[in-house]
Structures are given as C-alpha cells and as structure tokens.
Protein backbone atom coordinates (compact mmCIF):
# COMPACT_ATOMS: atom_id res chain seq x y z
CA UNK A 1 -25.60 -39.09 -0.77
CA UNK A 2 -27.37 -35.98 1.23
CA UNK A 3 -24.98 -33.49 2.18
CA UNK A 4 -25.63 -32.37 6.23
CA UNK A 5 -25.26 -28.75 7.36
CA UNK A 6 -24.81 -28.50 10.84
CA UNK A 7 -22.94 -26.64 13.84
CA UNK A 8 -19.38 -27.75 14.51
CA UNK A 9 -17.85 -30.16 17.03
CA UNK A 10 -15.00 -28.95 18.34
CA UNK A 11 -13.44 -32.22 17.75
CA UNK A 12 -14.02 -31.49 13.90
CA UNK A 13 -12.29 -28.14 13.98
CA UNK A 14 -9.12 -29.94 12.37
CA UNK A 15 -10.75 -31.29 9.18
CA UNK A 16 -13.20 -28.24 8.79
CA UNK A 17 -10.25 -25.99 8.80
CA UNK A 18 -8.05 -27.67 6.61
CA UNK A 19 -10.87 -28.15 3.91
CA UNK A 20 -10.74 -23.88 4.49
CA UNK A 21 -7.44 -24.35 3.84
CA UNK A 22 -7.41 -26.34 0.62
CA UNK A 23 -10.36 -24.53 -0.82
CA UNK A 24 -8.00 -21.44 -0.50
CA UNK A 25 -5.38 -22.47 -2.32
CA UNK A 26 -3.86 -25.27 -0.04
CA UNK A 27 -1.20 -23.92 1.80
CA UNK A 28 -0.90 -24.72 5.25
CA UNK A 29 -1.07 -21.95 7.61
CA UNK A 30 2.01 -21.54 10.53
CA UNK A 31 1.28 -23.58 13.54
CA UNK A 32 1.33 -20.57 15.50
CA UNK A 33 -1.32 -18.94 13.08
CA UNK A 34 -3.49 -21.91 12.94
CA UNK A 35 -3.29 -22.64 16.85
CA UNK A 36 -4.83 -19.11 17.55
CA UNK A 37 -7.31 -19.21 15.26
CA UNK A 38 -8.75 -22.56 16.74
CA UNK A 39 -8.45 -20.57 19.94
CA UNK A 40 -10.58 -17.67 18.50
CA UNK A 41 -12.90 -19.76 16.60
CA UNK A 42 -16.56 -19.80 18.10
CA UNK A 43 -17.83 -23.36 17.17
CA UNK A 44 -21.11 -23.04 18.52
CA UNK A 45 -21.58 -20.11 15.71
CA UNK A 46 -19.70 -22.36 13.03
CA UNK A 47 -21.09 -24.36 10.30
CA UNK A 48 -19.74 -27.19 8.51
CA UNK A 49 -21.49 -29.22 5.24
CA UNK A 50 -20.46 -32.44 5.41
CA UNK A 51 -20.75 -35.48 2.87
CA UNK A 52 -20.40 -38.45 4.39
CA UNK A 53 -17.35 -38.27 6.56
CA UNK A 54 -16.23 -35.16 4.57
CA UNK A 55 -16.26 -31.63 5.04
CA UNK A 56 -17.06 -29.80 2.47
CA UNK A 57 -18.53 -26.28 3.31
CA UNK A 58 -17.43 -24.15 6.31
CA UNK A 59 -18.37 -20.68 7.70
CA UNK A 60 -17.95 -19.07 11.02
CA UNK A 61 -19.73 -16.01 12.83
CA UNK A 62 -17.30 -13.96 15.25
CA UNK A 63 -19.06 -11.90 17.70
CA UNK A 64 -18.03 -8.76 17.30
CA UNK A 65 -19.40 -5.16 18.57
CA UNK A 66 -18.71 -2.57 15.46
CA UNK A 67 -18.25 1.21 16.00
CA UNK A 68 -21.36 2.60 13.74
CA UNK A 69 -21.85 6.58 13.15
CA UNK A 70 -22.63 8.29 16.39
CA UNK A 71 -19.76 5.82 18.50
CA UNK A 72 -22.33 3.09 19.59
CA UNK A 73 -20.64 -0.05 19.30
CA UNK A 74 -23.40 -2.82 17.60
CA UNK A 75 -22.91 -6.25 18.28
CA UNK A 76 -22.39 -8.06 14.94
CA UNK A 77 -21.88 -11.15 13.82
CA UNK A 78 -18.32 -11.13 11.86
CA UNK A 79 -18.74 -13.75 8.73
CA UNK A 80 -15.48 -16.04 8.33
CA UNK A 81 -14.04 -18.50 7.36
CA UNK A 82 -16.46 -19.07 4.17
CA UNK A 83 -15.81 -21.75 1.83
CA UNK A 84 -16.83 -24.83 -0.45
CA UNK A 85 -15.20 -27.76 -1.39
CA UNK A 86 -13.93 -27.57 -5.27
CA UNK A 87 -15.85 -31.11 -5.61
CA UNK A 88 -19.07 -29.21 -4.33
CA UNK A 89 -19.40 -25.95 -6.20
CA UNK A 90 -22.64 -25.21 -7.73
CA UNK A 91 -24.53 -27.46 -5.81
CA UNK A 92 -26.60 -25.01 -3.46
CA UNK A 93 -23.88 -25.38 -0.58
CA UNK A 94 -22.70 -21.74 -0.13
CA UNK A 95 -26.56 -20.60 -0.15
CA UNK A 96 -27.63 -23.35 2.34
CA UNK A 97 -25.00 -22.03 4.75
CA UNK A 98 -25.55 -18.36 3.89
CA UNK A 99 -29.01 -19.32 4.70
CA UNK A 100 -28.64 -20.97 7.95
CA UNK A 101 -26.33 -18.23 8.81
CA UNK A 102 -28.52 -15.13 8.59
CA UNK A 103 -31.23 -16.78 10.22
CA UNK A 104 -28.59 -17.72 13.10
CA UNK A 105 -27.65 -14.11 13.70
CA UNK A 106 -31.38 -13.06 13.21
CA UNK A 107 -32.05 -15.73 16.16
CA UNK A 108 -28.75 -14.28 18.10
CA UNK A 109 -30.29 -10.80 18.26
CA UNK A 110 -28.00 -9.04 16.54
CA UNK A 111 -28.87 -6.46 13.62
CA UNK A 112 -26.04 -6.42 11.55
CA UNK A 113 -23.44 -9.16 9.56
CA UNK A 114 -20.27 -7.96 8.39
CA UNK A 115 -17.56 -9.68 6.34
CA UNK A 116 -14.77 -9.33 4.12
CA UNK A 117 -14.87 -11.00 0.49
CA UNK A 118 -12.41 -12.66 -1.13
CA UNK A 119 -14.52 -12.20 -4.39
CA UNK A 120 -16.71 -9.66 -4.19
CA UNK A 121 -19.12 -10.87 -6.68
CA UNK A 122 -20.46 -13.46 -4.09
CA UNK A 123 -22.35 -11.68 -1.69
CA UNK A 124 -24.08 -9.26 -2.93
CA UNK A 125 -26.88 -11.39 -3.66
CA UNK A 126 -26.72 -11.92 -0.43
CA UNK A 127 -27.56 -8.62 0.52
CA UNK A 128 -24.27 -7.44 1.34
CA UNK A 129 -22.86 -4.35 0.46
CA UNK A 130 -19.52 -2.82 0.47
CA UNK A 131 -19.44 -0.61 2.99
CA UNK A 132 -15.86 0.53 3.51
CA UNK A 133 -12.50 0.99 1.64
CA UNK A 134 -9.34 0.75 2.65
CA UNK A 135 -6.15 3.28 1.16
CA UNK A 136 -2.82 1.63 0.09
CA UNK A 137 0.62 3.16 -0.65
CA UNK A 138 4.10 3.02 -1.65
CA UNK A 139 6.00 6.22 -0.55
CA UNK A 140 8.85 6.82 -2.04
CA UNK A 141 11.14 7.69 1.07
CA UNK A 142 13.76 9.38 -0.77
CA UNK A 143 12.34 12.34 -1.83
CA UNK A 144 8.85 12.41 0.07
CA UNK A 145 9.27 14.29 3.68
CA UNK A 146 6.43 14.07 6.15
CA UNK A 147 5.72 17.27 8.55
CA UNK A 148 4.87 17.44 11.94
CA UNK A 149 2.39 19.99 12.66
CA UNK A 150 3.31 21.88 16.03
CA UNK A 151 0.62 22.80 18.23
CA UNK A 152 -0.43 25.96 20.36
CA UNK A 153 0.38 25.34 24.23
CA UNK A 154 3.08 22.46 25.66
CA UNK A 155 0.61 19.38 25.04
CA UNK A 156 1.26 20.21 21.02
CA UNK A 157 5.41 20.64 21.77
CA UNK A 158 6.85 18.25 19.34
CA UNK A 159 9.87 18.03 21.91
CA UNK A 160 7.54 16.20 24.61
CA UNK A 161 6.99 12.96 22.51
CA UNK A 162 9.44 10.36 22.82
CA UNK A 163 9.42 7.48 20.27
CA UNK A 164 10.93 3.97 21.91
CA UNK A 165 11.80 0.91 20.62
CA UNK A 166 9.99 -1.92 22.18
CA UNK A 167 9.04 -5.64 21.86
CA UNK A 168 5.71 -6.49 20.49
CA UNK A 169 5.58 -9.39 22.15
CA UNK A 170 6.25 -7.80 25.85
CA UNK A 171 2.40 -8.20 27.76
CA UNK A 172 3.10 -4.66 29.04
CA UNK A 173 3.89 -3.50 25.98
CA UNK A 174 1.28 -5.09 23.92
CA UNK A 175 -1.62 -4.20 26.69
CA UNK A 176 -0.42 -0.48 25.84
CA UNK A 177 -0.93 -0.65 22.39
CA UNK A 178 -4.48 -2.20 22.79
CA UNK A 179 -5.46 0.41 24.98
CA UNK A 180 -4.48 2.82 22.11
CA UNK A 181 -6.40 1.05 20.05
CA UNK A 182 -9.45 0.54 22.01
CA UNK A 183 -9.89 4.58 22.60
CA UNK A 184 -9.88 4.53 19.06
CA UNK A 185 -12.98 2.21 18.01
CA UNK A 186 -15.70 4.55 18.66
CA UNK A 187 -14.44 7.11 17.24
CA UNK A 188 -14.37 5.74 13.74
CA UNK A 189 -17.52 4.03 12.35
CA UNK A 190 -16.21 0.67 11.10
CA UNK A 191 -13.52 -0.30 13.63
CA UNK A 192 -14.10 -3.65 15.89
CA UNK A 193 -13.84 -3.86 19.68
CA UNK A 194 -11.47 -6.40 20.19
CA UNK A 195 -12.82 -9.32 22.16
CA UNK A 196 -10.05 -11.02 24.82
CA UNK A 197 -7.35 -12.79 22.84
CA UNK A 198 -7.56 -11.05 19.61
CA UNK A 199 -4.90 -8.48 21.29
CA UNK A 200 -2.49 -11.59 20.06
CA UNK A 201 -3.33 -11.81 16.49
CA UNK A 202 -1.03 -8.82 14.98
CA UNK A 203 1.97 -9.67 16.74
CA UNK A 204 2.13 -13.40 15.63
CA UNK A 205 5.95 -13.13 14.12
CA UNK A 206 6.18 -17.17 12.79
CA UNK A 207 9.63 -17.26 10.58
CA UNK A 208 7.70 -18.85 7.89
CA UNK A 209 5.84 -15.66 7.42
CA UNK A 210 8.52 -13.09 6.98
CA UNK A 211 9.87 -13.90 3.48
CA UNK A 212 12.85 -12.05 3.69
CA UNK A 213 11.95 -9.14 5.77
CA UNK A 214 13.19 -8.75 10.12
CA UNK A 215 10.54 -9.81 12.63
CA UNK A 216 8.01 -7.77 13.58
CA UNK A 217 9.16 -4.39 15.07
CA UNK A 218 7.17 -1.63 17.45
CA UNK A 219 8.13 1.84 18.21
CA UNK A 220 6.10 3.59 21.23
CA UNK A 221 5.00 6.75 21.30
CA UNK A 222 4.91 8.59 25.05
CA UNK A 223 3.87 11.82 26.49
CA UNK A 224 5.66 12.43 30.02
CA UNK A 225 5.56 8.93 30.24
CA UNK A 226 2.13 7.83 28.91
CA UNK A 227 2.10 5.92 25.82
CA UNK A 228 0.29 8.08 23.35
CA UNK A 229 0.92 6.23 20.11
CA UNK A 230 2.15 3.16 18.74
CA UNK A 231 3.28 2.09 15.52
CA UNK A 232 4.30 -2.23 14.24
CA UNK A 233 6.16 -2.89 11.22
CA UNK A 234 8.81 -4.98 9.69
CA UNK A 235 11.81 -3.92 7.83
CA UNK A 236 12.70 -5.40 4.28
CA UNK A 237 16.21 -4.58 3.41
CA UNK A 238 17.43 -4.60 -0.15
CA UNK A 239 20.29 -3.47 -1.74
CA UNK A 240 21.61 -2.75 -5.65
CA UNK A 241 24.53 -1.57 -7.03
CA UNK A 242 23.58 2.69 -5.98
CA UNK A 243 23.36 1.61 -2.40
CA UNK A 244 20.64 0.75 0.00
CA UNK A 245 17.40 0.38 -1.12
CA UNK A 246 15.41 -1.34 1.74
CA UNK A 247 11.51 -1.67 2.10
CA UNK A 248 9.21 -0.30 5.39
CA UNK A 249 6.12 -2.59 5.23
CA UNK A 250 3.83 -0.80 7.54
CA UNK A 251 1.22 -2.91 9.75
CA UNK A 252 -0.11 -0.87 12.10
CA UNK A 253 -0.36 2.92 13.15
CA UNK A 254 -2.59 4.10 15.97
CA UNK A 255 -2.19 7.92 18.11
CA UNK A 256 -4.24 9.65 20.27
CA UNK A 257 -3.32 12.85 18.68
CA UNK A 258 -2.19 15.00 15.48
CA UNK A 259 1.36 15.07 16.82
CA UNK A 260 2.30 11.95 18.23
CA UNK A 261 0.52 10.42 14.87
CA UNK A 262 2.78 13.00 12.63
CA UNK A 263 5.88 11.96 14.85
CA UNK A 264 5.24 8.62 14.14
CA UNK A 265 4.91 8.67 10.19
CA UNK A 266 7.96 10.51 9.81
CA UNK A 267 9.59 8.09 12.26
CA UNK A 268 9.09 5.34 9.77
CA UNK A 269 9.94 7.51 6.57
CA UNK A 270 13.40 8.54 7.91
CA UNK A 271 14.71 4.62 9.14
CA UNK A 272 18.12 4.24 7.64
CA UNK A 273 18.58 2.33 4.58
CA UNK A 274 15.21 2.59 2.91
CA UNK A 275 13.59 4.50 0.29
CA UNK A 276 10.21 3.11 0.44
CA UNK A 277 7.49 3.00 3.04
CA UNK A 278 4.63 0.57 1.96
CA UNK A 279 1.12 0.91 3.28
CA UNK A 280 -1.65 -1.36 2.94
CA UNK A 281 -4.63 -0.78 5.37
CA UNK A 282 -5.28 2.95 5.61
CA UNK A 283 -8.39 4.97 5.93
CA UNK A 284 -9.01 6.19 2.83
CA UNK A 285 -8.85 10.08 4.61
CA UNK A 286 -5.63 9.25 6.46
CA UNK A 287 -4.03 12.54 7.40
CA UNK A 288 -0.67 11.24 6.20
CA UNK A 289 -1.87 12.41 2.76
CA UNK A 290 -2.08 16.15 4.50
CA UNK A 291 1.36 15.51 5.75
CA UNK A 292 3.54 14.16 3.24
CA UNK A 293 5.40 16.89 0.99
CA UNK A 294 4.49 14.88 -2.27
CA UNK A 295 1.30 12.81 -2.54
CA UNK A 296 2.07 12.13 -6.15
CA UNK A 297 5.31 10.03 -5.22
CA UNK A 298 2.86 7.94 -2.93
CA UNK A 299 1.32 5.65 -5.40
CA UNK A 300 -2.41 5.98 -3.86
CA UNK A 301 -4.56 3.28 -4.33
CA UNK A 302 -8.30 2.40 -2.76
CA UNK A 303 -9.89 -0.99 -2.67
CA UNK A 304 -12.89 -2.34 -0.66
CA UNK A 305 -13.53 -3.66 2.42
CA UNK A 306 -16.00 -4.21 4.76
CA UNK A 307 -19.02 -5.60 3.45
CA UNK A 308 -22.45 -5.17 5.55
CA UNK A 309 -25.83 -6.89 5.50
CA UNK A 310 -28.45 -5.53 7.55
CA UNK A 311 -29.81 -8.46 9.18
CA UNK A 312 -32.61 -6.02 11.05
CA UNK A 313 -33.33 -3.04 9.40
CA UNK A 314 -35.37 -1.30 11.77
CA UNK A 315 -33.44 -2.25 14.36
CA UNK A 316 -29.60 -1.59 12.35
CA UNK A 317 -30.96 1.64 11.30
CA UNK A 318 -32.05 2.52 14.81
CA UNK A 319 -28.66 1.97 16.02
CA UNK A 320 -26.56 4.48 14.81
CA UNK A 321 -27.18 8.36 14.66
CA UNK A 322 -27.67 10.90 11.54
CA UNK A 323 -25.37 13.52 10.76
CA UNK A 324 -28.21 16.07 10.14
CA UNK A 325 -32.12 15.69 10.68
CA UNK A 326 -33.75 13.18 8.33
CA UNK A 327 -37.47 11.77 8.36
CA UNK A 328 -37.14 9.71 5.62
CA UNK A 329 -39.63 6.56 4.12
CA UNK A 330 -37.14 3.83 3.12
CA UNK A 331 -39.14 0.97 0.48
CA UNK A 332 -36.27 -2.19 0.84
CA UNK A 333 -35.83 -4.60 -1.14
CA UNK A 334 -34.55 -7.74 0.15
CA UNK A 335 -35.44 -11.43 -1.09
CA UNK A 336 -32.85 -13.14 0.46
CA UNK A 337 -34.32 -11.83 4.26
CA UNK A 338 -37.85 -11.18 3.86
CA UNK A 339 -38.46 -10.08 6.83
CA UNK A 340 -37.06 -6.64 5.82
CA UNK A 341 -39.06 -6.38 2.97
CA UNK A 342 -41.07 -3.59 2.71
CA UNK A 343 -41.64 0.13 3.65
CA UNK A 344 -39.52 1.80 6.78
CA UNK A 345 -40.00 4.98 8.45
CA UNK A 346 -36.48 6.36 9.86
CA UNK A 347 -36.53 9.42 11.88
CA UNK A 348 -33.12 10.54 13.75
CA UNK A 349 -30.55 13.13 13.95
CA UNK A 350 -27.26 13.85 15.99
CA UNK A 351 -29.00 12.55 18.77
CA UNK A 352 -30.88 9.03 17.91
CA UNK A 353 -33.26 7.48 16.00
CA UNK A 354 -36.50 5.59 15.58
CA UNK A 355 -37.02 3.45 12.57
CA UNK A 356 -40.91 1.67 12.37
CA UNK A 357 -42.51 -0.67 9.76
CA UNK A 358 -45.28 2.16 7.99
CA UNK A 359 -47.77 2.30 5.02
CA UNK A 360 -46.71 5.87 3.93
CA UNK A 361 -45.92 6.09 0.94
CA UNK A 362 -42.35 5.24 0.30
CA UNK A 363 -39.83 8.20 -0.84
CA UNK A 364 -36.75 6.54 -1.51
CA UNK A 365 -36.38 2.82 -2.92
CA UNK A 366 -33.59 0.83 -2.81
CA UNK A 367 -32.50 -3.06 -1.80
CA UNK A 368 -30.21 -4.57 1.14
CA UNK A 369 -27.14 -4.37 -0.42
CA UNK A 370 -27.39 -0.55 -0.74
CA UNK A 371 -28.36 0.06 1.98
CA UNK A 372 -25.42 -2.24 3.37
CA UNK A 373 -22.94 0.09 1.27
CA UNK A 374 -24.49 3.24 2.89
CA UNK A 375 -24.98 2.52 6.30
CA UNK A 376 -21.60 3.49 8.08
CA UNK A 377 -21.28 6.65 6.30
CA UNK A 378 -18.48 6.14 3.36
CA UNK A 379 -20.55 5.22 0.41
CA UNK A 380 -23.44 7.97 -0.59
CA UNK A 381 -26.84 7.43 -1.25
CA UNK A 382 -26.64 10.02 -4.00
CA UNK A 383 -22.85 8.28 -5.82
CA UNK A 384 -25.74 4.53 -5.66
CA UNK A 385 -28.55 6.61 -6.88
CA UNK A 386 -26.32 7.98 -10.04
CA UNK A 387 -25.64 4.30 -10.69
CA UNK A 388 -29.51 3.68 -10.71
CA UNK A 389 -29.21 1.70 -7.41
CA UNK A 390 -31.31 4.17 -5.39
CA UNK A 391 -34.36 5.53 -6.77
CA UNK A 392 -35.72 8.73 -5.26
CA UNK A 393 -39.66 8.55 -5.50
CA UNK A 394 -39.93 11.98 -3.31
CA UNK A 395 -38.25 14.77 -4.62
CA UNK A 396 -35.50 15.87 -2.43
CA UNK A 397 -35.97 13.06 0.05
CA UNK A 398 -32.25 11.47 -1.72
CA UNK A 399 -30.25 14.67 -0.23
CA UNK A 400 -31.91 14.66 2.80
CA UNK A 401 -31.05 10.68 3.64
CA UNK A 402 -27.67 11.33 1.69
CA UNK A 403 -26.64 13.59 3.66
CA UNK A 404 -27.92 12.32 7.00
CA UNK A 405 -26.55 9.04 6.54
CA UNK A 406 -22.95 10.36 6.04
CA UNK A 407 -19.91 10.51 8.57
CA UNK A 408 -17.62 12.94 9.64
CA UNK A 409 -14.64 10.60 9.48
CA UNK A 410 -14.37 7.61 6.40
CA UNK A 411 -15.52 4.29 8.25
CA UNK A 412 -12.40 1.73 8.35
CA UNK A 413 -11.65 -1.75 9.32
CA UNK A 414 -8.27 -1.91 10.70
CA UNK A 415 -7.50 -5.62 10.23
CA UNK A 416 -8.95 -8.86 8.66
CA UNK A 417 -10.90 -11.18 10.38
C-alpha cells in the first residue's frame, strides 16, 4: 500500500504524536508536557506519513524569528518533532518529508531552517550544518569559589543587588523573567524570540519529571527594585557517610549585567548542603569560566547544537551583518535545494549586506552544510577549510570571509525545541 504525506489534522495530533513518541523510545511524556506541546504545535506546518490508517512519519516547523550576527531577528522555520516509524525505515520516508519540508519553508518566505539532531549524522545531507555548541559542567562546589567583579560608580555596587526567592510559576514573576530574557535575544546570534505561550515551557514542574530532586526553584535578581536577573534550578540532595553531598542542576541563568550575572552564579555555588553545581546548556564563552577560582575542578565539556540550513542563500546571507568588510564570490554547493546552486556575490560589513546571483568567477567553494555551520559566527570558515570542507580558489579571499563571517559573542540556543 502507498504511503500518503500530507499536512496534519488537528484531530490526528494524538496518534501522530504518540508514533513521535514510540519512535523515541516509547515513553510517554507527562500530561502536562504533552498538553502544551499540542498547544504549541503548528499543524498547518506539520507533516504526517501515513499508511493506511497509520502514522508513520512526523515532522513539524515552529515559526520562530532567530537572533543572527548584527541583532536582526530572521524568521525561521524551527524543524521538530522528526521521526519514522521503526516498521518504515529505509523506505524514502524521512527524505519525502525533508523534501516537502524545505520546499514548505521556501514557499513560507523564510530563508533559514534550524533544528536540533538527535543523531547528527542525519542531516547533513540535508544541507544542515552545525552551527552552534553548547558548554556543560560539573563544578565542584567545595573547593571552586566564584567572584563577583565590583564595578566603578553605584550601578556596579555589589551591595545594590538583592537576590529573592520566588515562585516560577507566579504570572508576575514568570513575565519578569521573560522580559530578561527577551532583552537578551538580539544580543546573541542564535537565541529564539519566544512566540506567546512558550514563556510556559521551562517552568513545567510535573512530579514525574523530578526523579529525586525538589521542584523547580527561581531566585530573582533586582536593582532598586527592578528585576535585573533571574536564575531556575532544582536542588538534588544526597547524602553519604562524610555529610551532605547534594546536587545544583542548573536550568536557566539570564542578567542584564556583569554583576547581577556574577551575584547569581555564586548564589547557586554557596546553597547549603551541596558540593556540586551541574550545568548543561551554556555558551560555550560563558563568563562563569572567567569567574570561577578553578576551571579545572569544572569538568568542561562542549557538544553541538543548533543545526542550520540555508533555505535562501542570497536572501539568509543578506540578513545578517559582517564583522569586518568582505566582497566575497561564494560557488555553493547544494543538491538537495537547487535553487542555491551556483555562484553568489556577498558584499556587507558592520552595516548590511547585499548578496546577488553573479558569473564572476567564484573565490571560495564550499556546499550548504558549511555554510550552515558558518553562518551565525561560531564555526570558522578557515577550522572547515583545514578539514578540506572549504576550498579557497582566490588567494586570501578564505581570511577575508573568515573573518567577516565571525561574531563577537559565541552564537547559543538557550533551550530545545
């Protein structure tokens, strides 16, 4: 029997998401989990594969708009929610909806696909690249202190921030966090603008999910009142026969400034009865690494990210700005969208940028997926051309783009979509 990709009913959410479910391991998600993300879910940009009265292949498109170098915030379509039926694999189902989906967000108008992979393998011949990384830790509390800088005038007077406890759940007190958060995004290429209702998703405390450790926690912040910083997290406690021994698992951390941000770190290294402070989301340049008194006793670690697929070059690259001047001929590769194929002139600086189908000759070559990796600044056109993914056919044309294409701060997603 023919298999039928199609958009999905709303009254099909149920079965498409449990065949998500199953194809990632099986294990139910909370009711409170699953309720939002039906909530959240955009069915008019969802797929499903269906045999017979089956699902078998889903995938979703968020619409996001993503902070890219320069603080423009793209709109993008955010790939979720990918998967095929074990009774399916290797049948053409993952490339039929990869398919539909790229020419879906071509069709949408927007420039630019982002997703995170549970395999990475999968989509890069799909013309993604990985894009961004993301720093983990375990800080070992009981001998690592964290500093907090002071600053010249009263604004930089460690005495004027006051950390409170406060509930995560509280509207007033989750509305001050996004705000926090949301004069954040632009400044940091990679970062989402959270759409209405997503402000929900990190505090979701079901029981089911804690495993042992207290319900989510929250600790404001303020500056002569104002909320200036914000940190979630839940507490693990353990104990042996020494003595305490309990466990910080850190979910978010967001300040407007050095201090408040410092104040906040050390906050969460000095909570009674623990010894360890676990990270796992950072930017991979957090200053906490500046700030801690001994980065060897925090157990770094770096894994990827954010994966990108230019769905428009010309228009993608036009998007964002350049760190310095660059007039650059870019020959792409890209079989999987042939619509980028072929040879690009970018032009751009601090300012903007134009980037125009040309004939010149072409004076760096590379395909999609690098330039997926190397469009919000982290990954370097000169570390892909070292690996023999970028080929420089103009002397000196790699440093100029390298450079260019680079960003002040390390591009990070904050949170899974």
């Amino acid at each position: 029997m023919a298999t039928d990709l199609r958009v999905l009913n709303p009254a099909e959410w149920d079965s498409w998401y449990r065949t998500l479910e199953v194809a990632f391991g099986g294990v139910l998600e909370t009711p409170e989990r699953r309720a939002l993300t039906e909530v959240l879910t955009e069915h008019e940009r969802s797929i499903g594969v269906w045999d017979g009265g089956q699902c078998v292949g889903t995938a979703g498109a968020f619409s996001f708009r993503l902070a890219v170098p320069g603080g423009a915030l793209v709109p993008a379509a955010g790939v979720t929610m990918v998967s095929v039926a074990a009774t399916h694999r290797r049948r053409g189902t993952l490339t039929s909806m990869m398919r539909r989906q790229l020419d879906d967000v071509r069709t949408w108008g927007e420039s630019l696909a982002v997703l995170t992979a549970s395999e990475p393998p999968i989509y890069g011949r799909y013309g993604y690249g990985a894009a961004t990384q993301d720093l983990r830790a375990e800080i070992d509390t009981s001998r690592v202190r964290i500093s907090v800088p002071e600053e010249p005038g009263d604004a930089g007077d460690t005495a004027e921030i006051r950390l409170r406890q406060a509930e995560p759940q509280d509207p007033a007190v989750r509305d001050a966090c996004e705000a926090i958060y949301a004069a954040e995004v632009a400044t940091r290429p990679g970062m989402i603008a959270r759409r209405p209702g997503w402000e929900l998703l990190p505090v979701i405390d079901a029981e089911k999910e804690l495993d042992g450790a207290s319900p989510l926690q929250c600790v404001l912040a303020e500056r002569d009142g104002e909320v200036v910083g914000f940190t979630r997290f839940r507490n693990r406690p353990e104990w042996d026969n020494s003595g305490p021994m309990g466990t910080i698992e850190l979910q978010d951390l967001h300040a407007l400034d050095p201090v408040a941000y410092a104040s906040l770190w050390r906050f969460l290294a000095e909570i009674d009865l623990t010894s360890t402070l676990r990270v796992r989301n950072r930017p991979v340049d957090d200053p906490f690494q500046h700030l801690v008194s001994d980065v060897r006793r925090c157990k770094l670690m770096v894994r990827d990210a954010l994966y990108v697929r230019l769905v428009d070059v010309g228009a993608a690259l036009e998007a964002r700005t350049y760190r310095t001047p660059v007039d650059v001929v870019l020959e792409v590769e890209d079989a999987f969208c042939p619509w980028n194929e072929g040879r690009w002139r970018l032009t751009g600086d601090a300012k903007g940028a134009s980037c125009e189908r040309t004939s010149d000759e072409p004076d760096l070559l590379l395909s999609a997926t690098e330039l997926g990796a190397a469009y919000l600044g982290g990954i370097s056109l000169t570390s892909l051309s070292r690996a023999a993914r970028v080929h420089e056919a103009r002397p000196g044309a790699l440093a100029e783009a390298s450079t260019a294409f680079s960003s002040d701060l390390a591009p990070w997603l904050p949170h899974g979509f």
